[in-house]
Protein backbone atom coordinates (compact mmCIF):
# COMPACT_ATOMS: atom_id res chain seq x y z
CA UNK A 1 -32.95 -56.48 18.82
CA UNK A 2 -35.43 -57.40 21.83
CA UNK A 3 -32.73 -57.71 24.18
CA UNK A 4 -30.88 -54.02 22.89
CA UNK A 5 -33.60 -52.25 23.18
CA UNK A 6 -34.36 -53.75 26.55
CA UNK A 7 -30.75 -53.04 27.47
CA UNK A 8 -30.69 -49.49 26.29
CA UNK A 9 -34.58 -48.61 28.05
CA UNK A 10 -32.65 -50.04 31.23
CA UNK A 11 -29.65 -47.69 31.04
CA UNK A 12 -31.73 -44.86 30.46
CA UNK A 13 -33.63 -45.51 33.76
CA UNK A 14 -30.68 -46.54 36.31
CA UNK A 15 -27.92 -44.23 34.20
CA UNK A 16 -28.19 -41.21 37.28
CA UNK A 17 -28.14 -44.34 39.75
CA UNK A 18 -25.79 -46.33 38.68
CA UNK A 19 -23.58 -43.26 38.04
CA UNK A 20 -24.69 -42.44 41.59
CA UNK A 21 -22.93 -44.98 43.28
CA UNK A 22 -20.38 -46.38 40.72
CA UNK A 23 -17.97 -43.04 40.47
CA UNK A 24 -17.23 -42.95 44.27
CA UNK A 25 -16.14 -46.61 43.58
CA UNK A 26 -14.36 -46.09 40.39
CA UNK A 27 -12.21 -43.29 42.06
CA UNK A 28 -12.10 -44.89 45.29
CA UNK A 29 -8.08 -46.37 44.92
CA UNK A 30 -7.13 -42.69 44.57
CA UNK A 31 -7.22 -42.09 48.51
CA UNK A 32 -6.75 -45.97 49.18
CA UNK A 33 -3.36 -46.39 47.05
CA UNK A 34 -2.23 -42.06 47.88
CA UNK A 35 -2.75 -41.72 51.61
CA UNK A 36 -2.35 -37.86 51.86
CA UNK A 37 -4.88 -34.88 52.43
CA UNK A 38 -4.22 -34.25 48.83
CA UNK A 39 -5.69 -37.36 47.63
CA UNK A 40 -8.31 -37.08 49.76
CA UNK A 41 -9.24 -33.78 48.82
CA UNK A 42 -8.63 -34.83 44.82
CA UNK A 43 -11.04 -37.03 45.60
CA UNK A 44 -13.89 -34.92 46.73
CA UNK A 45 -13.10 -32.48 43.96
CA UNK A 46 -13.21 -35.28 41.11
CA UNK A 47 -16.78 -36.95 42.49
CA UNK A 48 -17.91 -33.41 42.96
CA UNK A 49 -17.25 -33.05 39.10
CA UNK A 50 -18.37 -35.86 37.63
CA UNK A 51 -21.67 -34.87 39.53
CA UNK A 52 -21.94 -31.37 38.45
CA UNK A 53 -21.29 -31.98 34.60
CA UNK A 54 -23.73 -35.38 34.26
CA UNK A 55 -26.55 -33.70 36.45
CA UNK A 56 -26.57 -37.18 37.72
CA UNK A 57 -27.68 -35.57 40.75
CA UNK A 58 -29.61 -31.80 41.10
CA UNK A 59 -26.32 -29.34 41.30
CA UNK A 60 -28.15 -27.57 44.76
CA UNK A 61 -27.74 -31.35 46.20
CA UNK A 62 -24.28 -31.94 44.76
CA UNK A 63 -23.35 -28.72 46.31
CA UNK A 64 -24.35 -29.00 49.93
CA UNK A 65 -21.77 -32.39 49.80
CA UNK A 66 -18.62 -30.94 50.74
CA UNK A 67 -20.17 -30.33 54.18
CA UNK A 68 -20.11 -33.83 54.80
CA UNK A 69 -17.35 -34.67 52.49
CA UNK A 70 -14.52 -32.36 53.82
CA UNK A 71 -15.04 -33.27 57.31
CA UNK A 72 -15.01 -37.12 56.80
CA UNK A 73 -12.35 -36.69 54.60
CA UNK A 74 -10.56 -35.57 57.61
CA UNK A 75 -8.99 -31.91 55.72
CA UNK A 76 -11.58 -29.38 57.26
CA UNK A 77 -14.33 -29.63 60.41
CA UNK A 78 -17.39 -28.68 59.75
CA UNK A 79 -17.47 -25.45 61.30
CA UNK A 80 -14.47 -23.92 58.99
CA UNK A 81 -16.87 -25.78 55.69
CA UNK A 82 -20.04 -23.92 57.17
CA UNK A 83 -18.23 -20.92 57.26
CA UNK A 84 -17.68 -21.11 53.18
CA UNK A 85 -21.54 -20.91 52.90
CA UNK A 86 -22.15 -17.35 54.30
CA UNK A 87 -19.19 -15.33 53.60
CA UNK A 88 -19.04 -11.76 52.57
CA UNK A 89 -19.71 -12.64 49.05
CA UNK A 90 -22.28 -14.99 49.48
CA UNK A 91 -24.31 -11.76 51.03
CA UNK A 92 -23.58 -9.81 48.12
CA UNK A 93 -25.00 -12.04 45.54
CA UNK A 94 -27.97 -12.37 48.21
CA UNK A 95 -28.74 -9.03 48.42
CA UNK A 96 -28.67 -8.47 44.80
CA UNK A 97 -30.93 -11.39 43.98
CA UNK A 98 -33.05 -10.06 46.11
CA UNK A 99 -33.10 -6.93 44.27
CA UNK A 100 -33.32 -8.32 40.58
CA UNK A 101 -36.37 -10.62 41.81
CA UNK A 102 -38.03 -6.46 43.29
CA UNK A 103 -37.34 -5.64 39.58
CA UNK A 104 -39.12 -8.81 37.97
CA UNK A 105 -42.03 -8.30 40.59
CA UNK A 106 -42.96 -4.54 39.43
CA UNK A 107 -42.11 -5.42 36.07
CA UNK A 108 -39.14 -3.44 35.72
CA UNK A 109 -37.88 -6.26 33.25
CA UNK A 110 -40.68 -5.38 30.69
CA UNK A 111 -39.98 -1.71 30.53
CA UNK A 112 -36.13 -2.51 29.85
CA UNK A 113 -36.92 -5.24 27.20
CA UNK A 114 -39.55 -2.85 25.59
CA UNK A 115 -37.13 0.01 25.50
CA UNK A 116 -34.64 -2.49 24.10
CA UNK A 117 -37.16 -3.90 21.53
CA UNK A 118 -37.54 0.07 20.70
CA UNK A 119 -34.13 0.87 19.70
CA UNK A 120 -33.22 -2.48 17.49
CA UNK A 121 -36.62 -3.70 16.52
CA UNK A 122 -38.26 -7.13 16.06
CA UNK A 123 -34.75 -9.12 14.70
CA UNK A 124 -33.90 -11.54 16.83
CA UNK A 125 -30.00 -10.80 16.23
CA UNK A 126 -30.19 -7.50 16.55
CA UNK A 127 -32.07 -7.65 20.17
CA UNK A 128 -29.86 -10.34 20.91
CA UNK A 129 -27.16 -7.83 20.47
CA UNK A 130 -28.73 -5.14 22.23
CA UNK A 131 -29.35 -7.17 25.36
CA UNK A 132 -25.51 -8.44 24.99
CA UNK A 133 -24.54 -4.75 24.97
CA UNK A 134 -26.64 -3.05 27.96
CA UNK A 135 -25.54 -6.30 29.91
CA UNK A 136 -21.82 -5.73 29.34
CA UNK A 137 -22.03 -2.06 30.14
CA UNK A 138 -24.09 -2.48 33.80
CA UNK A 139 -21.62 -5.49 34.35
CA UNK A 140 -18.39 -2.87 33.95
CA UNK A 141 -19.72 -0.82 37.05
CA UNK A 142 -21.51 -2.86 39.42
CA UNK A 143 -20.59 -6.92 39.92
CA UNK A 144 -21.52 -8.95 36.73
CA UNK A 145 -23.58 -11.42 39.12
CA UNK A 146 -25.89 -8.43 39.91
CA UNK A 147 -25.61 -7.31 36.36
CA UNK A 148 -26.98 -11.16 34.79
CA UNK A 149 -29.76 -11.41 37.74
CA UNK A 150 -31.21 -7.79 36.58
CA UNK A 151 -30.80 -8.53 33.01
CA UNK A 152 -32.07 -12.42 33.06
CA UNK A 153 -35.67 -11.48 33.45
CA UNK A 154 -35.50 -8.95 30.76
CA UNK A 155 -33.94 -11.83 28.72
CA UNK A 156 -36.76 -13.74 29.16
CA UNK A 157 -39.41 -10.91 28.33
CA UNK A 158 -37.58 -9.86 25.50
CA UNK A 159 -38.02 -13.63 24.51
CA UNK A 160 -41.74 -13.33 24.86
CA UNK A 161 -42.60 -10.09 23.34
CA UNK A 162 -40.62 -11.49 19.79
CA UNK A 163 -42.37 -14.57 20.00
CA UNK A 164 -46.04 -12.19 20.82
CA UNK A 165 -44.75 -9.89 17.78
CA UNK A 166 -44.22 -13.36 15.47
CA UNK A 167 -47.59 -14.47 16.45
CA UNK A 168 -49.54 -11.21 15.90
CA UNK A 169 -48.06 -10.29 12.68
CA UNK A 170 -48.34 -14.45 11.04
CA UNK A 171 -44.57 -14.80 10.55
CA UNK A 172 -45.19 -18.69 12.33
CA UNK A 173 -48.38 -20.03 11.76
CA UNK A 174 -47.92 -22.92 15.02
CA UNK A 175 -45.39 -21.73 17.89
CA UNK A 176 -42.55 -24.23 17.77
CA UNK A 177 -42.11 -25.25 21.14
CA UNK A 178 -37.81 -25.97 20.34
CA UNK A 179 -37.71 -22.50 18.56
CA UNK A 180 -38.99 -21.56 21.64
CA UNK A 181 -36.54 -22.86 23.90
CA UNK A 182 -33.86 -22.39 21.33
CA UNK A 183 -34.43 -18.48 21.16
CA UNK A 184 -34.86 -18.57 25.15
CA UNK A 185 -31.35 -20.47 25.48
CA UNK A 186 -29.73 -18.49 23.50
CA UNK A 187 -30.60 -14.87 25.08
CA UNK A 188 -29.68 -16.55 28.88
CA UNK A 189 -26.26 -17.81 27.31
CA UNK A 190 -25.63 -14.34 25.90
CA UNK A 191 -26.80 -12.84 29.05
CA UNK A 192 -24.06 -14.88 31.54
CA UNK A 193 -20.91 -14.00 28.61
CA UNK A 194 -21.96 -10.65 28.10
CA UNK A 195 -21.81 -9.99 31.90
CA UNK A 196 -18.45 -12.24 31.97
CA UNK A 197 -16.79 -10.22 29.70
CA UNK A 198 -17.92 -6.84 30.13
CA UNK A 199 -16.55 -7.48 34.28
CA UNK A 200 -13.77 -7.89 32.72
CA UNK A 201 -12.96 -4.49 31.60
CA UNK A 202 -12.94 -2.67 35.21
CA UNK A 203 -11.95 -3.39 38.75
CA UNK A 204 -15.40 -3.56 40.18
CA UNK A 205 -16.78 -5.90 37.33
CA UNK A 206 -15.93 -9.49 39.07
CA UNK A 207 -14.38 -10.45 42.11
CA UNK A 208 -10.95 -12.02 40.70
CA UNK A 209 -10.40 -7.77 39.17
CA UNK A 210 -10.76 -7.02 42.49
CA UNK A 211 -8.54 -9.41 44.11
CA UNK A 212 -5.64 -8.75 42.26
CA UNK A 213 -5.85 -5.26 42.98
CA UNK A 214 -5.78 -5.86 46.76
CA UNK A 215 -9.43 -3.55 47.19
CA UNK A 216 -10.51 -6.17 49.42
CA UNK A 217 -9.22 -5.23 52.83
CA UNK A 218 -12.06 -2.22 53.05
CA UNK A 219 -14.29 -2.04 56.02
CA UNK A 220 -17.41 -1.41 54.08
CA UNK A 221 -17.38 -4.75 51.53
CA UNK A 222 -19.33 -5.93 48.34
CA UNK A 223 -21.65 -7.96 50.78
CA UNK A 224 -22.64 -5.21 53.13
CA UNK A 225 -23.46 -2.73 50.26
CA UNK A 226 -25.62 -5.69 48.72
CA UNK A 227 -27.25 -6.65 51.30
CA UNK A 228 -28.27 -3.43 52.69
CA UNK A 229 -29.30 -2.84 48.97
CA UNK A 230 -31.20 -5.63 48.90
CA UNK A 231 -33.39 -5.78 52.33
CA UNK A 232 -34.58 -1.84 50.42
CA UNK A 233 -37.72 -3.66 48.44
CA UNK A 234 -38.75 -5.75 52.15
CA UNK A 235 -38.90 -2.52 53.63
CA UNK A 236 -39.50 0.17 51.32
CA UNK A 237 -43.97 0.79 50.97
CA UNK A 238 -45.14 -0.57 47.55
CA UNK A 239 -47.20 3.26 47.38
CA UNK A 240 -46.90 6.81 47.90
CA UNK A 241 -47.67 6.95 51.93
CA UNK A 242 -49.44 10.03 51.46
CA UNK A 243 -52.41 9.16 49.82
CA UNK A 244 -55.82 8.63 51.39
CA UNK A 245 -56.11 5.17 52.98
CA UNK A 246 -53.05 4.17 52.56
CA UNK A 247 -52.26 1.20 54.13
CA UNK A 248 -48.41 -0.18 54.71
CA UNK A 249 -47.39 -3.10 52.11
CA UNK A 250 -43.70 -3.69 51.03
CA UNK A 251 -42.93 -3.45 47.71
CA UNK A 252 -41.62 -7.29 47.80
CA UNK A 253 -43.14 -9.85 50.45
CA UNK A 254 -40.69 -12.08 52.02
CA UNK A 255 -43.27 -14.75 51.22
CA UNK A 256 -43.00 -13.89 47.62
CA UNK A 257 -39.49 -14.19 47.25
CA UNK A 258 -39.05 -17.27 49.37
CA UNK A 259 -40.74 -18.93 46.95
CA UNK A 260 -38.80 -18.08 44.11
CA UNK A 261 -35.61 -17.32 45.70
CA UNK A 262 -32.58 -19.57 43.68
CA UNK A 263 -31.41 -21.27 46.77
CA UNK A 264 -29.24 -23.49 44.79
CA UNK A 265 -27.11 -20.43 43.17
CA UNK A 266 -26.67 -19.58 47.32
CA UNK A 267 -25.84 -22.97 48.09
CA UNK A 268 -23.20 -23.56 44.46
CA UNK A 269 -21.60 -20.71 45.76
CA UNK A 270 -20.48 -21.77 49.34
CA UNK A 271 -19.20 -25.08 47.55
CA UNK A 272 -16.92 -23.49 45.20
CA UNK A 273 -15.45 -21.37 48.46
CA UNK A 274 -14.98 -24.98 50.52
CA UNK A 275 -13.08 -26.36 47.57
CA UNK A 276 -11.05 -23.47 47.37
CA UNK A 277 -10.43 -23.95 51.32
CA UNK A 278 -10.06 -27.94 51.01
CA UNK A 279 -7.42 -27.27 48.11
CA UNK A 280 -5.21 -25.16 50.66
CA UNK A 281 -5.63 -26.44 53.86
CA UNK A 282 -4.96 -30.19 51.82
CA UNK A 283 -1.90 -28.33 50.12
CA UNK A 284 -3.49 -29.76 47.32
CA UNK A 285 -2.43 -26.37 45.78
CA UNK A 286 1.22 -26.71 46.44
CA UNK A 287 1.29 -30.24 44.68
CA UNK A 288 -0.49 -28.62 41.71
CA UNK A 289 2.46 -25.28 42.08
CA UNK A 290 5.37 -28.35 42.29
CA UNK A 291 3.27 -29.84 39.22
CA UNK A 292 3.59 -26.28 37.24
CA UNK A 293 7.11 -26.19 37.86
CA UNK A 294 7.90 -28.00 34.42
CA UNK A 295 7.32 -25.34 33.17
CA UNK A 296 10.39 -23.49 33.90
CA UNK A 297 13.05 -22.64 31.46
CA UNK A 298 10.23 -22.83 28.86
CA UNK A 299 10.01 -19.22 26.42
CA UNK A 300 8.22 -16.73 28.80
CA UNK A 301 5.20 -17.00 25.57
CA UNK A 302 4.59 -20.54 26.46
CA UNK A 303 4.73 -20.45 30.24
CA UNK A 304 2.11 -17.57 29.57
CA UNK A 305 0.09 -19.92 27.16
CA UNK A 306 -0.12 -22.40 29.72
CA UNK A 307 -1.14 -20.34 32.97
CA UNK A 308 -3.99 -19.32 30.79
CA UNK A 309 -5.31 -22.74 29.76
CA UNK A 310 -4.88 -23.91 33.12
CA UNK A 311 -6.19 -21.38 34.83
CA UNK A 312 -9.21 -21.09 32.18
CA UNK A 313 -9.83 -24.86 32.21
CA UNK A 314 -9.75 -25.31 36.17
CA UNK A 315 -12.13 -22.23 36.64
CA UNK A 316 -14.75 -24.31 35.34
CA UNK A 317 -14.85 -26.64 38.32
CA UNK A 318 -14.96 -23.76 41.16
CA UNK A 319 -15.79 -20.08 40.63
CA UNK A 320 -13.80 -18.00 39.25
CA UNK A 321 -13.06 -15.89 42.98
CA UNK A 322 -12.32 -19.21 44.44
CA UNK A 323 -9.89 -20.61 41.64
CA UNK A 324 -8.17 -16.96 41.66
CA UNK A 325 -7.80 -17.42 45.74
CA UNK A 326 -6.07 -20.78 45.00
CA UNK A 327 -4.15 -19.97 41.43
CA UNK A 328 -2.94 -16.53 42.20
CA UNK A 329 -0.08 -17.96 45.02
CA UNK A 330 0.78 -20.58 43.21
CA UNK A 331 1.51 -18.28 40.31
CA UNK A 332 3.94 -16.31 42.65
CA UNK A 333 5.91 -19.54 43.57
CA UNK A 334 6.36 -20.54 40.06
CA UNK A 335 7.12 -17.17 38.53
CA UNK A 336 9.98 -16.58 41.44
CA UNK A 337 11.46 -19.96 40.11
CA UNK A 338 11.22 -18.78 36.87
CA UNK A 339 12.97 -15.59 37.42
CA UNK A 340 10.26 -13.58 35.92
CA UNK A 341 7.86 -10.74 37.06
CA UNK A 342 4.59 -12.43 38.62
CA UNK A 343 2.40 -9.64 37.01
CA UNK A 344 3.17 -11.77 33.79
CA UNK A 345 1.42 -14.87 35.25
CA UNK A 346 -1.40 -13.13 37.63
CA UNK A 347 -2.64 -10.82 35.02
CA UNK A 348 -3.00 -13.25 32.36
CA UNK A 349 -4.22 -15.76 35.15
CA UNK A 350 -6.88 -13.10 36.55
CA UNK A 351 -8.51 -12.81 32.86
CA UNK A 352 -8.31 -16.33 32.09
CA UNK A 353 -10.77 -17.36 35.44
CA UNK A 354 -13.20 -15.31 34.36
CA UNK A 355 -13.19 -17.45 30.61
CA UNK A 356 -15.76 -19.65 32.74
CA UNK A 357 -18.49 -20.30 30.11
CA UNK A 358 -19.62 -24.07 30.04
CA UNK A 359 -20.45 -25.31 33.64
CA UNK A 360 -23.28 -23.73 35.92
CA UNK A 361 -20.72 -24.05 39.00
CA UNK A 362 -17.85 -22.04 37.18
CA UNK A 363 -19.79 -18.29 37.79
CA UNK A 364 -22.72 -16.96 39.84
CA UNK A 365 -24.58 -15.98 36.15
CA UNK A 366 -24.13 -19.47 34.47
CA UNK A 367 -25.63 -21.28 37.84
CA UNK A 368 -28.28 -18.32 37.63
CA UNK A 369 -29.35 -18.86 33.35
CA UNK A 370 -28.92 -22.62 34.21
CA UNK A 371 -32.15 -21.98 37.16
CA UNK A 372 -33.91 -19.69 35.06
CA UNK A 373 -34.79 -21.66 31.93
CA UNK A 374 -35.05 -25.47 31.10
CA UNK A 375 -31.61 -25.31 30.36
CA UNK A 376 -29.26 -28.55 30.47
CA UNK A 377 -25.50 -28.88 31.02
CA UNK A 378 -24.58 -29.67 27.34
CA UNK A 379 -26.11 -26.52 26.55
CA UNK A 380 -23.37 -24.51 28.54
CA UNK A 381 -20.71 -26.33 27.05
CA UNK A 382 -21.68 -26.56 23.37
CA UNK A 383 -21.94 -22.55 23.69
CA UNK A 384 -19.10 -22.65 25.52
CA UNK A 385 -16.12 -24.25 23.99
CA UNK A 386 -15.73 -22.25 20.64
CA UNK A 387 -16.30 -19.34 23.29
CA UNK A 388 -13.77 -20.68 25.45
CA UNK A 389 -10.72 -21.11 22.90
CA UNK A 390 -11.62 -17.98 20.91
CA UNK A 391 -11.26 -15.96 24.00
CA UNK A 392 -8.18 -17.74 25.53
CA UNK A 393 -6.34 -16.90 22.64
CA UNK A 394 -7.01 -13.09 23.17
CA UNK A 395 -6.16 -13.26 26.42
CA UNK A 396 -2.66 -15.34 24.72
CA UNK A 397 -2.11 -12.52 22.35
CA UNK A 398 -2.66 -9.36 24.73
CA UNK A 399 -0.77 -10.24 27.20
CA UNK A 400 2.28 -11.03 25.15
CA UNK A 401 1.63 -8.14 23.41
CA UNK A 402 2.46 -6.26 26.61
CA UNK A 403 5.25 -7.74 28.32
CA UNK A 404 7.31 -4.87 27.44
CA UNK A 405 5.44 -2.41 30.09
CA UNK A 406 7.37 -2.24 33.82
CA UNK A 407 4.99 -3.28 36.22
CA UNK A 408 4.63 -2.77 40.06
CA UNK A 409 4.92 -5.68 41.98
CA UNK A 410 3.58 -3.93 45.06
CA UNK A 411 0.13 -4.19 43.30
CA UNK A 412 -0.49 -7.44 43.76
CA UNK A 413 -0.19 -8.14 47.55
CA UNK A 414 -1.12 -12.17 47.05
CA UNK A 415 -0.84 -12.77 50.87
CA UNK A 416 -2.53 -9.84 52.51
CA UNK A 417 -5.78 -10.53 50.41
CA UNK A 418 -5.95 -14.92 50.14
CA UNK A 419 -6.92 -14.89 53.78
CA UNK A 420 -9.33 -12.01 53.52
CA UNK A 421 -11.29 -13.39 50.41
CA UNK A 422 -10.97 -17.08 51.46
C-alpha cells in the first residue's frame, strides 16, 4: 500500500511534466513516418490539444506556441503567424474588453445585477434565467464576445448579492465555500451559452453569421468600431468638466486596466487564427475535404447529420470564425461532388461552429468565464456535452426541416470573404 500511495503522490506531482514532454514524443512518428505539411501541421494541432484540454500547461502559454511551432514546422514564417495575433478581430474583442472592464470599474455591473435581482427576486433559478435572457438579447445585436464581457461581471455580482441576501436573512448558517463556487460556475457557464446562442439568431451576433453572409468586405469593420469604442473610457473625464476645481482624470486609467486586462483571451485568439492559416496553407484542409468525400451518395439527411457533428466537434479546437474560414470551402467542394446546393451544408455548418460549449479555446466568452472565475476545464465540458448533443440535434432537425426552400447561391461568396477574414 506504501509503495501505491507513493506511486500515486508521484504522479500527481510530475503528471503536467511528464505530460509536458511525453505527448510531443508520443505523436512524434506522425511527421517522421507522413512527411507532408499536413502531417506537420496535424501535428501542431494535436500537441496544441492535448495541451489546451489537460491544462498541462496555462492556455495563454499554450497559445503563444504556434509562433514557434508553425515556423519550425516549416508551413508558415513567422511574420504571416504574427500577423494572426492582431487582426481586425482581435481589435474588436480588444476594444470591447476594454469597455466591459469601464463598466466593472464604475460599477455599472451592480446596477444591472440589482435591476435583474429586482424583476425575478432572490431564486437562484429564476436570476439564473434572467441573466441567461438579457445576455441572449444584447448578444443578438452587438457581437456575443462583447455581449459575455459586459454581462460576466454582472454574473459575478449577481452571485454575490444572493449569497449577501442568504447571509442576511439566515437561510445558511456557514457560507459553503463549493456552493459558492458552484453557484459562481454555473452563472459564467450560462453567461458564455446564452451569448452563443442568442448570436445565433442575427447576422451581427458572431462572426461565422457574418461570414456566410459575405458583410465582411466593408471599409469600416467590427475592429475599428470596437476599438474606437473602446479607447472612449481612456479618454473620456471621469466628471462633469464644469464644476469648480475640476481637475482632468479618465474615467479608466491605462494603469488600471493593464493590470487586469485578460491577455490570455488576446493571445487564445491569435492561435485559433494561425491554426486556421496552418490548416490552409498545409492543405491540411483539402485532405480533411478528400476525407469528407465518403460521404457522397449518402441520403442528403445524413450528409447533413454529419457536416454538423463535424463541424460542431472540430469547432472546439479553434474558434468558431477560424473553423468557419477553414470548413465553409471545403463544404463547397464536397457539396459540388455531391450534386447538391452548398447552402444545405454551409448553413447547417455555420450554426453548428457556434455549438462550441466545452473548451475555453473554442469561443472568445468560454476563454473569458474560464479567466474570470476558478473555473477548470472539466467544468466546460461536463456543462457542455448534454449542451452539445441537445443542440446539434436542433440544428439536425431544422435544417432538414427546410430543405424544401430555393436558396441563392450568390449569398454565400466562400472565396471573396476566406481571404478577407483569414
Amino acid at each position: 500500500m506504501n509503495i501505491v500511495s507513493h506511486t500515486v503522490t508521484l504522479i500527481k506531482r510530475w503528471w503536467r511534466l511528464l505530460l509536458i514532454l511525453l505527448t510531443p514524443l508520443i505523436l512524434l512518428p506522425l511527421p517522421l513516418l507522413i512527411r507532408t505539411t499536413q502531417a506537420r501541421c496535424a501535428y501542431i494541432v494535436l500537441l496544441l490539444t492535448v495541451y489546451w484540454v489537460s491544462e498541462a500547461i496555462p492556455y495563454a502559454v499554450t497559445s503563444l506556441l504556434p509562433l514557434a511551432l508553425f515556423p519550425m514546422a516549416g508551413i508558415l514564417s513567422g511574420d504571416e503567424v504574427g500577423l494572426n495575433y492582431f487582426k481586425d478581430i482581435t481589435t474588436m474583442f480588444v476594444g470591447t474588453m476594454i469597455l466591459a472592464y469601464a463598466m466593472e470599474h464604475v460599477c455599472l455591473h451592480r446596477r444591472l445585477a440589482l435591476l435583474v435581482l429586482k424583476y425575478v427576486g432572490s431564486s437562484i433559478i429564476w436570476s439564473m434565467g434572467g441573466l441567461m435572457i438579457v445576455t441572449a438579447f444584447l448578444s443578438m445585436w452587438i457581437n456575443n464576445s462583447a455581449s459575455a464581457n459586459i454581462m460576466i461581471p454582472t454574473a459575478l455580482a449577481i452571485v454575490n448579492e444572493l449569497q449577501n441576501y442568504q447571509q442576511a436573512t439566515n437561510r445558511t448558517a456557514v457560507a459553503n465555500e463549493n456552493d459558492n463556487h458552484q453557484n459562481s460556475t454555473g452563472f459564467l457557464i450560462a453567461v458564455a451559452y446564452s451569448a452563443a446562442i442568442g448570436g445565433m439568431m442575427t447576422l451581427v451576433g458572431t462572426g461565422p453569421n457574418i461570414f456566410v453572409k459575405g458583410f465582411t468586405d466593408h471599409y469600416v469593420t467590427d475592429g475599428t468600431t470596437g476599438i474606437i469604442i473602446g479607447c472612449l473610457p481612456l479618454i473620456l473625464p471621469n466628471k462633469n468638466p464644469f464644476h469648480e476645481e475640476w481637475e482632468y482624470h479618465p474615467i479608466l486609467t491605462w494603469d488600471q486596466l493593464s493590470k487586469s486586462f485578460p491577455w490570455g483571451v488576446f493571445m487564445l485568439q491569435g492561435a485559433g487564427l494561425a491554426i486556421a492559416d496552418g490548416f490552409k496553407v498545409s492543405n491540411l484542409s483539402s485532405t480533411i475535404a478528400a476525407f469528407l468525400h465518403f460521404i457522397v451518395g449518402a441520403p442528403q439527411t445524413s450528409i447533413i447529420l454529419v457536416v454538423i457533428i463535424i463541424s460542431a466537434v472540430f469547432t472546439e479546437f479553434t474558434s468558431n470564425l477560424a473553423c468557419a474560414t477553414i470548413l465553409f470551402p471545403i463544404l463547397d467542394s464536397v457539396a459540388k461532388t455531391a450534386n447538391i446546393h452548398p447552402g444545405y451544408l454551409i448553413l447547417p455548418s455555420c450554426m453548428a461552429v457556434s455549438l462550441s460549449f466545452m473548451l475555453p479555446i473554442a469561443t472568445p466568452p468560454n476563454a473569458m468565464i474560464f479567466i474570470s472565475g476558478n473555473m477548470k476545464t472539466r467544468d466546460l465540458l461536463k456543462a457542455g456535452f448534454g449542451m452539445k448533443i441537445i443542440d446539434s440535434e436542433l440544428c439536425t432537425k431544422s435544417v432538414v426541416g427546410k430543405t424544401s426552400i430555393e436558396l441563392d447561391v450568390t449569398c454565400i461568396p466562400y472565396n471573396a470573404t476566406a481571404q478577407s477574414i483569414a
